[in-house]
C-alpha atoms as a PDB file:
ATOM      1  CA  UNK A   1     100.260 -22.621  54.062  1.00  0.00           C
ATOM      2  CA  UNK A   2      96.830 -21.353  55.054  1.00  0.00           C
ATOM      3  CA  UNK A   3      96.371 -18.227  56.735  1.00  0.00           C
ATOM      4  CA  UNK A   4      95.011 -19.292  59.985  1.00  0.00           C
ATOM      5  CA  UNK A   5      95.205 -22.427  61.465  1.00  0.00           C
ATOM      6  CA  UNK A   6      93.585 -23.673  64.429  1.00  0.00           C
ATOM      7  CA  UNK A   7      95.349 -25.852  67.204  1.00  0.00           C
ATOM      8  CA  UNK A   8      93.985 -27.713  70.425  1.00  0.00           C
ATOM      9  CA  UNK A   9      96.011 -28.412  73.166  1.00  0.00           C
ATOM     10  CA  UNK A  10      95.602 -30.389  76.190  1.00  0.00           C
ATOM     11  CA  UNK A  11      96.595 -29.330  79.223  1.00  0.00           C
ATOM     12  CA  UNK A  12      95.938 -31.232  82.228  1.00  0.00           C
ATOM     13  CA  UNK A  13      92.588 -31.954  81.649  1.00  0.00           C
ATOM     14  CA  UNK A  14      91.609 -29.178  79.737  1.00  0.00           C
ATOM     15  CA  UNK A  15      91.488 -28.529  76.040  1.00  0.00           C
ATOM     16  CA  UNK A  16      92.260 -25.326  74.559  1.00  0.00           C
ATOM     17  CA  UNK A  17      92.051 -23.893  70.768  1.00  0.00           C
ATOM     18  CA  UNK A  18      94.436 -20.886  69.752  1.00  0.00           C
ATOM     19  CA  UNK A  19      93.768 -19.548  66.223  1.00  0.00           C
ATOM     20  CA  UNK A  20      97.240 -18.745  64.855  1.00  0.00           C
ATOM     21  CA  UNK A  21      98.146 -16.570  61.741  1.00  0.00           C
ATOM     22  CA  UNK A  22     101.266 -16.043  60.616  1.00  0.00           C
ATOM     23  CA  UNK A  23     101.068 -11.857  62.162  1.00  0.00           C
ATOM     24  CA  UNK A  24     100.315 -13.709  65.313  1.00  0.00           C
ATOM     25  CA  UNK A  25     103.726 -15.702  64.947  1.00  0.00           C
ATOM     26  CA  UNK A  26     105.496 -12.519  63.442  1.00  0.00           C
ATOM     27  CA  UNK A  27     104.198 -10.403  66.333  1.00  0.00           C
ATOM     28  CA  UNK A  28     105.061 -12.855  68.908  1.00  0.00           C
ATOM     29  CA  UNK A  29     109.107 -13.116  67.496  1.00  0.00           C
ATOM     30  CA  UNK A  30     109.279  -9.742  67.454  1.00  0.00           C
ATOM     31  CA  UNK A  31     108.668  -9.111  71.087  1.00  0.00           C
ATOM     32  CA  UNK A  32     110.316 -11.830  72.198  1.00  0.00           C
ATOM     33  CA  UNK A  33     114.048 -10.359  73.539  1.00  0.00           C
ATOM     34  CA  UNK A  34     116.471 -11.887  75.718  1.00  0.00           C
ATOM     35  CA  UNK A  35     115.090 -10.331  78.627  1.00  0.00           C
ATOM     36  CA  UNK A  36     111.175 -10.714  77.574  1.00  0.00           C
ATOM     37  CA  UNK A  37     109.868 -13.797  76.875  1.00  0.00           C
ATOM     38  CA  UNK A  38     107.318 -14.726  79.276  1.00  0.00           C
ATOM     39  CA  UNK A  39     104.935 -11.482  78.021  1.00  0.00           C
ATOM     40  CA  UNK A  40     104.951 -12.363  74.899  1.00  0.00           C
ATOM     41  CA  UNK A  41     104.357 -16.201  75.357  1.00  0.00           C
ATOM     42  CA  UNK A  42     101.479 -14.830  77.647  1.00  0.00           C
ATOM     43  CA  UNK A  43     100.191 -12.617  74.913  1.00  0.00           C
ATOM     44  CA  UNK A  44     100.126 -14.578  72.415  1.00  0.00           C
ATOM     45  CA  UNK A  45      98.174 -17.344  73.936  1.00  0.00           C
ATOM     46  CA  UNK A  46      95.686 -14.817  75.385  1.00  0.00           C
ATOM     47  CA  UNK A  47      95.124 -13.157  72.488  1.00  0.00           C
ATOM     48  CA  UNK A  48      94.686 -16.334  70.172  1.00  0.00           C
ATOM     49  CA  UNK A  49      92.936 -18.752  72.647  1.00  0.00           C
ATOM     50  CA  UNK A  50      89.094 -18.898  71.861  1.00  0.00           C
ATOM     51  CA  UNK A  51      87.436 -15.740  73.785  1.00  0.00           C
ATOM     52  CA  UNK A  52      85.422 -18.662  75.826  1.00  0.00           C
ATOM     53  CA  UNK A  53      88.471 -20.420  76.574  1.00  0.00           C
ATOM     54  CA  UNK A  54      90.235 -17.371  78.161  1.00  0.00           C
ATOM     55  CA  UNK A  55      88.734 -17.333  81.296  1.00  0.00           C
ATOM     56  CA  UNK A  56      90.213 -21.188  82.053  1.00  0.00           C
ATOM     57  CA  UNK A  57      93.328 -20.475  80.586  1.00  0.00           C
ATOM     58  CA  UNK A  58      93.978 -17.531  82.904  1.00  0.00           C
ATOM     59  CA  UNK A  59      95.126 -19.243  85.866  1.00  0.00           C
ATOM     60  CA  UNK A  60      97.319 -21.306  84.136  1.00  0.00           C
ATOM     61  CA  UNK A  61      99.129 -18.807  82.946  1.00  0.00           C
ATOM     62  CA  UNK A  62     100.502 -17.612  86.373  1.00  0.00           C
ATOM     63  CA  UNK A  63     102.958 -19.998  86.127  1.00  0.00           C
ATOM     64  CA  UNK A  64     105.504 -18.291  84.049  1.00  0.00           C
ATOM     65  CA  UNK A  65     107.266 -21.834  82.931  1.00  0.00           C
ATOM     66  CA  UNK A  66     104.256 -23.156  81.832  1.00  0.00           C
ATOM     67  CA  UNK A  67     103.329 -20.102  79.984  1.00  0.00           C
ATOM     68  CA  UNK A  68     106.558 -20.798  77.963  1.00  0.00           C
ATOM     69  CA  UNK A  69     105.913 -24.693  77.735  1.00  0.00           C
ATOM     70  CA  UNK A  70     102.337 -24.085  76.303  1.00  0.00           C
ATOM     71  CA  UNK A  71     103.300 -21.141  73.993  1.00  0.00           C
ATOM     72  CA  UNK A  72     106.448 -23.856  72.721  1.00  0.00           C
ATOM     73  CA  UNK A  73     103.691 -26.451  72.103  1.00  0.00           C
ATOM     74  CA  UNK A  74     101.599 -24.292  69.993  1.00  0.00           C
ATOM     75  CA  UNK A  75     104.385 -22.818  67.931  1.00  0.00           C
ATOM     76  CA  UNK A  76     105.720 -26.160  67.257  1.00  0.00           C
ATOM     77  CA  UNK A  77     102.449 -27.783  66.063  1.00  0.00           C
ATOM     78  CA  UNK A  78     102.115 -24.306  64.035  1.00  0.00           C
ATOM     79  CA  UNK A  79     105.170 -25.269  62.201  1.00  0.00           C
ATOM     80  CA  UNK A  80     105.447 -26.463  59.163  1.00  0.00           C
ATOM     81  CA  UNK A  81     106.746 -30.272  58.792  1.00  0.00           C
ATOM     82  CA  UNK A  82     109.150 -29.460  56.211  1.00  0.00           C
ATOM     83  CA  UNK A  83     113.007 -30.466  56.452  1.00  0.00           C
ATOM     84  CA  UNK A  84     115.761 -27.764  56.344  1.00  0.00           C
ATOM     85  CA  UNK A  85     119.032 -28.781  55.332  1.00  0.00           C
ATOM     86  CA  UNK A  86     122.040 -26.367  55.668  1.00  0.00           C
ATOM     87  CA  UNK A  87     124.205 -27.007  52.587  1.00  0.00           C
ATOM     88  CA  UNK A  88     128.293 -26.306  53.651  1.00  0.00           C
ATOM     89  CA  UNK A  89     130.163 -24.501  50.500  1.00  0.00           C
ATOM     90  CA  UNK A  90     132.857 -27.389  48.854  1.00  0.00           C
ATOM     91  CA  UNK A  91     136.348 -25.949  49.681  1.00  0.00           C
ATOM     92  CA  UNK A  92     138.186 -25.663  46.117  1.00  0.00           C
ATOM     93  CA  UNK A  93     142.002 -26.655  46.479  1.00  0.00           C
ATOM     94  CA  UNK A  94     144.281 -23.945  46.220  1.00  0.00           C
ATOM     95  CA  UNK A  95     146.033 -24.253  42.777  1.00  0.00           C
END
C-alpha cells in the first residue's frame, strides 16, 4: 500500500479530494471514543480535504450526521479490498 492516496467524493453536487495517509487513519482511530466521534470525523476531513476545497466543505460539515457519513465514505474507499477470514480453532475430542 502506498503512502498517500488520494480520494474524490461527491457530495451533492460537489466534488471533494482528501489526501489520506495511513497517520491520518491512525490519528483519526485514535481519537475516535465512544463519546467523540463527530470531532474527529470533522478533523479528519478538514485536515485532509484539498486547502481549496475547505472553504466548500465547511458548511457541510455542520451537519454532524453527514460529517460521519462522509468521513465513513472516505475510510471505506481508503480501505484495502482484501478479504479477512476469521479461522475458528478445530475442537479435538476428549480422549
Amino acid at each position: 500500500m502506498t503512502d498517500r492516496r488520494d480520494i474524490t467524493l461527491q457530495i451533492g453536487e460537489s466534488e471533494f479530494t482528501f489526501g489520506l495517509a495511513p497517520q491520518d487513519v491512525t490519528k483519526y482511530f485514535n481519537a475516535v471514543t465512544p463519546t467523540n466521534k463527530v470531532a474527529p470525523s470533522n478533523n479528519l476531513l478538514t485536515t485532509t480535504v484539498r486547502a481549496e476545497q475547505l472553504a466548500d466543505l465547511r458548511p457541510l460539515l455542520g451537519n454532524p450526521v453527514l460529517t460521519l457519513q462522509i468521513a465513513g465514505a472516505l475510510l471505506e474507499d481508503y480501505s484495502p479490498d482484501i478479504e479477512v477470514i476469521v479461522k475458528k480453532p478445530s475442537v479435538a475430542p476428549n480422549a
